[in-house]
Each structure stands twice: as C-alpha cells, then as structure tokens.
C-alpha atoms as a PDB file:
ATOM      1  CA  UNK A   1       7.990  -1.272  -9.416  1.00  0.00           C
ATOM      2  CA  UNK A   2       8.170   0.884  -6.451  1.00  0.00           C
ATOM      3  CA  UNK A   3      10.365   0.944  -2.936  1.00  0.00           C
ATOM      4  CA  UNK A   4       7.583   1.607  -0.280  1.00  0.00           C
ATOM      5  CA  UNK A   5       9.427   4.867   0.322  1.00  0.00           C
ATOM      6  CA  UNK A   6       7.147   7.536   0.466  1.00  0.00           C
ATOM      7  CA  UNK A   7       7.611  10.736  -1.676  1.00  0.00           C
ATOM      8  CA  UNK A   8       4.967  12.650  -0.281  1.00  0.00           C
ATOM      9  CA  UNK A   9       1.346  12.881   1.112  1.00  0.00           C
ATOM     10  CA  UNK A  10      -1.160  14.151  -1.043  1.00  0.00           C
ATOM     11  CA  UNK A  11      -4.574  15.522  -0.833  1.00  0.00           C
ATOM     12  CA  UNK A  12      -7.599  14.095  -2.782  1.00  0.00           C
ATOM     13  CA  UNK A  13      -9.301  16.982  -4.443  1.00  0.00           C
ATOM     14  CA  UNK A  14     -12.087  15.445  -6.864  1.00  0.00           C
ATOM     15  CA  UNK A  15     -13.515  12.289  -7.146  1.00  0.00           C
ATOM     16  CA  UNK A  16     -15.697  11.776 -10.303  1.00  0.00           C
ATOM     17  CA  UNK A  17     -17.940   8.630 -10.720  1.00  0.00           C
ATOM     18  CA  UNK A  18     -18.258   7.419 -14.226  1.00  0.00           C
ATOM     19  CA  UNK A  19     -19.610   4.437 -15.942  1.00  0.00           C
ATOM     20  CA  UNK A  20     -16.291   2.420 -16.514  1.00  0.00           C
ATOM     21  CA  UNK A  21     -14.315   3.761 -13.716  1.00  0.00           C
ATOM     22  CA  UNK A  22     -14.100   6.228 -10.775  1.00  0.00           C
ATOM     23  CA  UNK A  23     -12.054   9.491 -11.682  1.00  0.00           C
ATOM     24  CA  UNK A  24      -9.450  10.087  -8.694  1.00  0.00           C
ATOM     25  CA  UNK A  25      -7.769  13.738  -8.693  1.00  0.00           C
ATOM     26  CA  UNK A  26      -4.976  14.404  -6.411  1.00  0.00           C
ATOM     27  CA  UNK A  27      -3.231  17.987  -6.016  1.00  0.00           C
ATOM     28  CA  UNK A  28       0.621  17.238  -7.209  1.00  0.00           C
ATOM     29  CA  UNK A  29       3.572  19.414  -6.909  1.00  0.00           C
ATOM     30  CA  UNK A  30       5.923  17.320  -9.538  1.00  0.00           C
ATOM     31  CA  UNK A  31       7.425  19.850 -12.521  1.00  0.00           C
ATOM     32  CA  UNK A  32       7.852  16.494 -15.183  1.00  0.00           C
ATOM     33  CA  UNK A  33       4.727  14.395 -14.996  1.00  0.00           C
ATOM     34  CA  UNK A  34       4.252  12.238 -18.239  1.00  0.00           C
ATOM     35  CA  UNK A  35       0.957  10.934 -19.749  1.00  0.00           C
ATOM     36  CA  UNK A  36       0.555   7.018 -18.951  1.00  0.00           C
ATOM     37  CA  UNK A  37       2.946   7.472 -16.283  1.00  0.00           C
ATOM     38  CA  UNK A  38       2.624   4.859 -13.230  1.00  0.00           C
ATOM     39  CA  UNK A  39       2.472   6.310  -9.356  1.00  0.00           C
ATOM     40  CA  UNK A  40       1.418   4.291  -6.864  1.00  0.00           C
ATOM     41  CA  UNK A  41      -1.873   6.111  -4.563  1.00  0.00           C
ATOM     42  CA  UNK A  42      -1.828   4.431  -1.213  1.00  0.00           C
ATOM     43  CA  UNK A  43      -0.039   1.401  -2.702  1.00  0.00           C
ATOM     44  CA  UNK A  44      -1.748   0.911  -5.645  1.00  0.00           C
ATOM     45  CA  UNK A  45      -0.186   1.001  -9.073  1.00  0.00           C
ATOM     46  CA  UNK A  46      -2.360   3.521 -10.904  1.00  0.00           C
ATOM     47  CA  UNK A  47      -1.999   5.281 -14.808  1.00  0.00           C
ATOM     48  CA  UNK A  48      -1.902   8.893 -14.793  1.00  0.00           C
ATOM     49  CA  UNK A  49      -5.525   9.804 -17.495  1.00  0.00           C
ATOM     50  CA  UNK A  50      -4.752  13.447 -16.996  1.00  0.00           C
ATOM     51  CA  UNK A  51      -2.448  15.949 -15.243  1.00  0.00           C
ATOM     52  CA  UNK A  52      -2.475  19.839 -14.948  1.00  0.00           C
ATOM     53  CA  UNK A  53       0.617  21.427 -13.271  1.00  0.00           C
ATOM     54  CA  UNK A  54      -1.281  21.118  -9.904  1.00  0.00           C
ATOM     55  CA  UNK A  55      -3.272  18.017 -10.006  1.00  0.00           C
ATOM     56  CA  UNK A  56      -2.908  14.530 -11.541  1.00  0.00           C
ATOM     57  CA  UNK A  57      -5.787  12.164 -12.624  1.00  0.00           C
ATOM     58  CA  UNK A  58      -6.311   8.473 -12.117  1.00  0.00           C
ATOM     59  CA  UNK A  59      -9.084   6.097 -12.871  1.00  0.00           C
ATOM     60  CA  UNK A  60     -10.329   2.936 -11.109  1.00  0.00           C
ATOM     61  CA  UNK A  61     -11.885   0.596 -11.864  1.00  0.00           C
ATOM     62  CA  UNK A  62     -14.289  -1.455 -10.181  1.00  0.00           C
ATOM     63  CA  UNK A  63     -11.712  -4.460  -9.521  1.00  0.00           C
ATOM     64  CA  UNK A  64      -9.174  -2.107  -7.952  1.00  0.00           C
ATOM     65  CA  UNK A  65     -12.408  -0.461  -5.921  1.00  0.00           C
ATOM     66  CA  UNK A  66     -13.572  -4.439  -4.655  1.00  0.00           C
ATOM     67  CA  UNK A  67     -10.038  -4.720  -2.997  1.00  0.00           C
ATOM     68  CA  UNK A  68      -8.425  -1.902  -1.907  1.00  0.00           C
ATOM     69  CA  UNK A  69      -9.376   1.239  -0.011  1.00  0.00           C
ATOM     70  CA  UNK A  70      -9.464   3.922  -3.134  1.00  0.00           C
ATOM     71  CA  UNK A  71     -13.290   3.585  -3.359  1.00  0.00           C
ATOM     72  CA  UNK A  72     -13.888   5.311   0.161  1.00  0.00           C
ATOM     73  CA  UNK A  73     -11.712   8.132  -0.596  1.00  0.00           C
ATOM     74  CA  UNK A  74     -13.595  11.234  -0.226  1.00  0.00           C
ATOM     75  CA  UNK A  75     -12.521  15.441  -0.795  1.00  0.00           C
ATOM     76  CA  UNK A  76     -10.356  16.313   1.813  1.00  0.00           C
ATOM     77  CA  UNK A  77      -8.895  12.473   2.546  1.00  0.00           C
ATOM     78  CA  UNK A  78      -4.784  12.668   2.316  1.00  0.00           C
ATOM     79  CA  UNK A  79      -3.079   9.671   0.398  1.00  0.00           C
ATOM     80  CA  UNK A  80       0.683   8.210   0.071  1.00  0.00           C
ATOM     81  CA  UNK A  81       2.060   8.230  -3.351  1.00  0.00           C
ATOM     82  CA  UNK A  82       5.132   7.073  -5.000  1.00  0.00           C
ATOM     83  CA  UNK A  83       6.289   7.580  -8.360  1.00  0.00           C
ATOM     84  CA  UNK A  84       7.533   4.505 -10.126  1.00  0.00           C
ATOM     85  CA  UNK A  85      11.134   3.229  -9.702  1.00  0.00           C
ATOM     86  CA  UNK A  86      13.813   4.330 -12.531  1.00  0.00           C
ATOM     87  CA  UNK A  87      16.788   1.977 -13.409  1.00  0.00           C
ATOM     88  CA  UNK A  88      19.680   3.378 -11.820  1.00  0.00           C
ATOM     89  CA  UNK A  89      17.737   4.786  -8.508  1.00  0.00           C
ATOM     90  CA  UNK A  90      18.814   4.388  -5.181  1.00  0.00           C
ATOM     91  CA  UNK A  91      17.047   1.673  -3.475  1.00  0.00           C
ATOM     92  CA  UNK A  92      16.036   2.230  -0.092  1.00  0.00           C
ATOM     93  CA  UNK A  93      12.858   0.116   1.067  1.00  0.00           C
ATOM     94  CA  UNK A  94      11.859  -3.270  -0.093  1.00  0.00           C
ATOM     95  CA  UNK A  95      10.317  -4.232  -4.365  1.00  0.00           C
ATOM     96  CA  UNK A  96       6.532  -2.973  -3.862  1.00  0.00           C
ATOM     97  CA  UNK A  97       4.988  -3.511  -6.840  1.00  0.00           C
ATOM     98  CA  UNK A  98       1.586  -1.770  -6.026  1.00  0.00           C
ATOM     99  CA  UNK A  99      -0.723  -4.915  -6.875  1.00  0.00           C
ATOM    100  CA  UNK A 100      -2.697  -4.811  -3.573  1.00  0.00           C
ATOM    101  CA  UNK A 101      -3.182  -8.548  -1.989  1.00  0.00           C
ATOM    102  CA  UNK A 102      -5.848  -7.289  -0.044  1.00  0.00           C
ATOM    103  CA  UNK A 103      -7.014  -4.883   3.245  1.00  0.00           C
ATOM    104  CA  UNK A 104      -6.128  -5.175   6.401  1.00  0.00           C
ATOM    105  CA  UNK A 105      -7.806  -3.573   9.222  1.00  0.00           C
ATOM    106  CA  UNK A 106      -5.728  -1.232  12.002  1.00  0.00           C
ATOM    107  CA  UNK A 107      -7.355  -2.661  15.270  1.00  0.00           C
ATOM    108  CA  UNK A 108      -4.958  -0.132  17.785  1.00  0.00           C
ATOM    109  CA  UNK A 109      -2.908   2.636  17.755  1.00  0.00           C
ATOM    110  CA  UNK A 110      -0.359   2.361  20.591  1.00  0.00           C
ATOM    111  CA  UNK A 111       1.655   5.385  21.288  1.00  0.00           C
ATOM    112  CA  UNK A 112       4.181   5.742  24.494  1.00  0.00           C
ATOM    113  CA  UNK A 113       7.319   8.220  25.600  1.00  0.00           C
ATOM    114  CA  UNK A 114       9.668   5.715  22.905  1.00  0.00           C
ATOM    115  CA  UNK A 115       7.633   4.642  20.452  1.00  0.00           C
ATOM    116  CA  UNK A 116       4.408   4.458  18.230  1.00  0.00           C
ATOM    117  CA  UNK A 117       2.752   0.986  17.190  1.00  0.00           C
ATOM    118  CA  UNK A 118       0.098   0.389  14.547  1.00  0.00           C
ATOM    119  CA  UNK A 119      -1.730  -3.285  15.338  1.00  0.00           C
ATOM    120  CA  UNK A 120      -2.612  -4.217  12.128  1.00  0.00           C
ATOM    121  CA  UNK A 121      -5.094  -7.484  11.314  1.00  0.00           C
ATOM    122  CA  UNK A 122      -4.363  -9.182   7.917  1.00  0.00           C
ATOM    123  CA  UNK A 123      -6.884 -11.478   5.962  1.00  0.00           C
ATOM    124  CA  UNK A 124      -6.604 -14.894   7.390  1.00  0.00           C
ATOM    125  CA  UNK A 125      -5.454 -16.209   3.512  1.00  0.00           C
ATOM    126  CA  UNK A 126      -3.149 -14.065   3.717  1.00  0.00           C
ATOM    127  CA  UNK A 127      -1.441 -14.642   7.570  1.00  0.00           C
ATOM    128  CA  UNK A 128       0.621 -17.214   5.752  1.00  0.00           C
ATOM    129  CA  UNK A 129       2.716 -14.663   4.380  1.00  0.00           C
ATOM    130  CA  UNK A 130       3.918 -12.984   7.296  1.00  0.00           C
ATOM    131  CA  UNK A 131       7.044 -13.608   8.853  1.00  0.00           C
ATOM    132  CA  UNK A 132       8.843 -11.983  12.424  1.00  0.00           C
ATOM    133  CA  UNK A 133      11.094  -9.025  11.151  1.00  0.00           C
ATOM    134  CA  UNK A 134       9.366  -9.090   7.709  1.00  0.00           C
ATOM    135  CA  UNK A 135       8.718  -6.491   5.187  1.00  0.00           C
ATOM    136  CA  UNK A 136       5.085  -5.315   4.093  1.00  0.00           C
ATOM    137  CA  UNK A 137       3.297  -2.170   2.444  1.00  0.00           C
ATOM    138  CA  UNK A 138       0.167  -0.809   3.810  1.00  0.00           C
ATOM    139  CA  UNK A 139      -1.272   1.871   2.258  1.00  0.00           C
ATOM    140  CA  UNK A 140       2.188   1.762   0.290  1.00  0.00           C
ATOM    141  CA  UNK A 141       4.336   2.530   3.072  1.00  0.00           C
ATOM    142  CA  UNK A 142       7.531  -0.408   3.097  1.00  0.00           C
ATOM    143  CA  UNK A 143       7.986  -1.590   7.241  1.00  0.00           C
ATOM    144  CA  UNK A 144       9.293  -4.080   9.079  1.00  0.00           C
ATOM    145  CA  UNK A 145       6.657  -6.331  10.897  1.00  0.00           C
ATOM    146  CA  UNK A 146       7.882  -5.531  14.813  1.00  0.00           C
ATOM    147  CA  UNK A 147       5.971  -8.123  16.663  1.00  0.00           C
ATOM    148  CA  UNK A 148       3.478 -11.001  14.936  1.00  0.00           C
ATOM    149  CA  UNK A 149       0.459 -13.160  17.058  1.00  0.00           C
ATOM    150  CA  UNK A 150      -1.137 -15.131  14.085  1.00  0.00           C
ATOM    151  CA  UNK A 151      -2.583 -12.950  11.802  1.00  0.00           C
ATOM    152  CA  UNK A 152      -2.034  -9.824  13.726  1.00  0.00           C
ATOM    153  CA  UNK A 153       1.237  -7.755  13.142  1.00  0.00           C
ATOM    154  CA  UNK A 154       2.357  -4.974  15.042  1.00  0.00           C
ATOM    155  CA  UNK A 155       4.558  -2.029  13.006  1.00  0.00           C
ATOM    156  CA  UNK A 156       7.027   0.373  15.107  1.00  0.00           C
ATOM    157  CA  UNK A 157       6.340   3.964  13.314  1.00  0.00           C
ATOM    158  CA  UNK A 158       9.614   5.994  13.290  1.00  0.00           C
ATOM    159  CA  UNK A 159       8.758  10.004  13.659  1.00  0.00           C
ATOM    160  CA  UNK A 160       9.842  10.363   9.620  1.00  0.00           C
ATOM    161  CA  UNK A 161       6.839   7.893   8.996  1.00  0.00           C
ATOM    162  CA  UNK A 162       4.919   9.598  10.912  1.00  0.00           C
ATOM    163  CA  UNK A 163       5.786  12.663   9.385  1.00  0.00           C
ATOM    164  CA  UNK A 164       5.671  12.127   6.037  1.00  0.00           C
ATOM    165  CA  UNK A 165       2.633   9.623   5.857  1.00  0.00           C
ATOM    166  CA  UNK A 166      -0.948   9.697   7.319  1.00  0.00           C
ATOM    167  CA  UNK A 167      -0.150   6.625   9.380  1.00  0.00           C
ATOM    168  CA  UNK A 168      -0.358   7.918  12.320  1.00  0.00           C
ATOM    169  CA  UNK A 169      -3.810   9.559  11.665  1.00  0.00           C
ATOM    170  CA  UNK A 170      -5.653   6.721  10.495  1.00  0.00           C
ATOM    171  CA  UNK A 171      -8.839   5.864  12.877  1.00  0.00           C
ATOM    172  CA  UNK A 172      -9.204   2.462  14.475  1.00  0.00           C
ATOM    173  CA  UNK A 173     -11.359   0.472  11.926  1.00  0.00           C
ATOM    174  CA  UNK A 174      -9.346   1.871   8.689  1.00  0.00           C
ATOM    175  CA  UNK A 175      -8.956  -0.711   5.981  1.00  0.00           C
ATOM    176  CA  UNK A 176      -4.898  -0.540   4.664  1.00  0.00           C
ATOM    177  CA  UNK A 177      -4.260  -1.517   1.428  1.00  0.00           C
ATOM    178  CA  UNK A 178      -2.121  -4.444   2.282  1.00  0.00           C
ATOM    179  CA  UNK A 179       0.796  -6.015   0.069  1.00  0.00           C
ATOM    180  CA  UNK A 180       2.813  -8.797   0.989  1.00  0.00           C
ATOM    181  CA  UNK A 181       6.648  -9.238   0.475  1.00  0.00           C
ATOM    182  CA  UNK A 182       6.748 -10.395  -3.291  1.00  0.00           C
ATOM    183  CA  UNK A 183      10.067 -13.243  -1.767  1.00  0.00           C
ATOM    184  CA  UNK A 184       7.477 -14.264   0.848  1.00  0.00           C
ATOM    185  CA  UNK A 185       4.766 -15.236  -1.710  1.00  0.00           C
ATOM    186  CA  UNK A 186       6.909 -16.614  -4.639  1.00  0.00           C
ATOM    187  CA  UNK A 187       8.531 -19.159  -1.761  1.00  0.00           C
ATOM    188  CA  UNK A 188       4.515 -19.923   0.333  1.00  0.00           C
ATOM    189  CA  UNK A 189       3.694 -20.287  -3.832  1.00  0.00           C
ATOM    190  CA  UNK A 190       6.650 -22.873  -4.336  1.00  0.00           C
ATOM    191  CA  UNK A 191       6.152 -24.765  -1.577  1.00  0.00           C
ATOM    192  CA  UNK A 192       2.283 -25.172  -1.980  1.00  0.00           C
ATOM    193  CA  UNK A 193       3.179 -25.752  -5.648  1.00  0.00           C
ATOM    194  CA  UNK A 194       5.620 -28.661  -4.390  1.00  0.00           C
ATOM    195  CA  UNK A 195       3.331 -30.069  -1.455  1.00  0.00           C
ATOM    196  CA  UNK A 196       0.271 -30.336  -4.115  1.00  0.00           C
ATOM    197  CA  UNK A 197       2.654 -32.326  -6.441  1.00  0.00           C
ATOM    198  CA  UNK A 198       3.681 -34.635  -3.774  1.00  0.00           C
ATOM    199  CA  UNK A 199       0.176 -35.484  -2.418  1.00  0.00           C
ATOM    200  CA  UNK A 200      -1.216 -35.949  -6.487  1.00  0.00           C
ATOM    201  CA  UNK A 201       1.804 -38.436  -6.742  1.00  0.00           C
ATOM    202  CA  UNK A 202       0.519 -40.600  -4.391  1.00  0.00           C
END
C-alpha cells in the first residue's frame, strides 16, 4: 500500500531485456533497502530482484509492460517512486495501491502567472470512476481531479509537485500510468454488482 506521496524522482540507468521479464535499474539513494522489498516506479507496485548501495533492480513482466508505461522507459528517462507504506506512518495522500487500472494520455499542459494544469484523458471504461474533487494517481503521484468534462480531467500542479515529480516535464502525448480511487471502484463495483442482480431477477 502506498500514499501517492512522492519520495523522490529517480533516474533509469539500465534496462535489460530478458526472456521472462524486462530488468529495470534505477539509481537509489536509500541506506536500508531489503531484498523482496515493494516500491512503487511510476505507480506501479514492483519487487526489488537486486540492489547495490546506488541502484535498485526490478523486473517486469510482460502483463505489467501491456498496461502501464514501464516498457517505454529508456536510459536517461526520470521516474516517481515510493517505498511501501509502514504501519504506524503518517498518512498524507490518498491508499494507492500501485495496481495500475490503465494509461491515460496528457492531451495539454496549461501553465499561467497562478497556476499549472495537466489535461489528462482517461480510458473511456474507466471515465466511470471519476468524480469532481476526486483523488487519482498518475504515474503514482496522489491529486485531486480540479475540473472533469467526461472522460477528461484537469489536475492543478502545486510548485512542490512540480518540484519533486517529472509532471511538469512530461510531453503532450505521454501515456500516465493511471489508478483510480480504490472507494470509487469498490462503490461503481457494488452498484453494477446490485443493478446486474436486479435486472437477472426479473
């Protein structure tokens, strides 16, 4: 489980293409790693294979490839990670739990004198579970949707965001690593659950 808070951006330095998996390596500057640990890598919940003291090893496989944006990460790219939440932490941004519902494209960066505005584009199967002032992860990050048109959302970047994450460097075109709110889902999930009921009652 994970907050959407962002520890850190990190730079890919190796990517390694096996027969079972791809090999991601990302430079880390954490003293206490631990083998099998869970961090999430732009929002998705990944098993450290391997660490040194400076970098940190992940596989993929092909599923996690097929749906989220790991598989076009190149040398060089910068990603958001997140270790895993401990019982006990202060909670801060919304339950992430790093199991990517899908990618959703950025279609405009807006950026004025006040403010900076990501238009984001979600999957039309999965426009049902946004909601005005509602929480998502993309590419890990937990905000607050700002403005929603169907199945476009628009997310208000605060200069710490901006800071600490790549958001505000992403091109036009990039495919997020989307998550929903896990309270939006589980109630979309009842209620399609309860509608389905009714109609096979009939």
């Amino acid at each position: 489980m994970f907050t959407g808070i962002i520890e850190k951006t990190a730079k890919v330095t190796r990517v390694v293409e096996n027969r079972m998996a791809k090999r991601l390596v990302i430079r880390h500057a954490w003293p206490d790693l631990r083998d099998g640990e869970s961090i999430a890598v732009n929002g998705v919940c990944l098993t450290i294979a391997e660490f040194t003291p400076d970098e940190a090893s992940f596989d993929v496989i092909a599923e996690t490839i097929d749906k989220t944006n790991l598989g076009s990460l190149r040398i060089g790219d910068d990603v958001h990670v997140e270790r895993a939440l401990r019982v006990g932490d202060r909670f801060d941004g919304h339950f992430v739990q790093g199991h990517v519902d899908g990618r959703a494209r950025l279609v405009e960066q807006r950026q004025s004198n006040t403010e900076w505005r990501l238009v984001v584009e979600a999957p039309d199967q999965l426009a049902k579970y946004l909601s005005p002032k509602g929480s998502v992860a993309i590419d890990g990050v937990s905000l607050t949707i700002a403005a929603l048109n169907g199945n476009k959302f628009e997310l208000a970047l605060i200069p710490t965001t901006l800071e600490i994450t790549a958001l505000g460097r992403r091109p036009v075109g990039w495919l997020f690593n989307f998550e929903a709110d896990m309270m939006s889902k589980t109630i979309v999930h009842w209620l399609e659950q309860r509608e389905a009921a009714r109609e096979n009652g009939r």
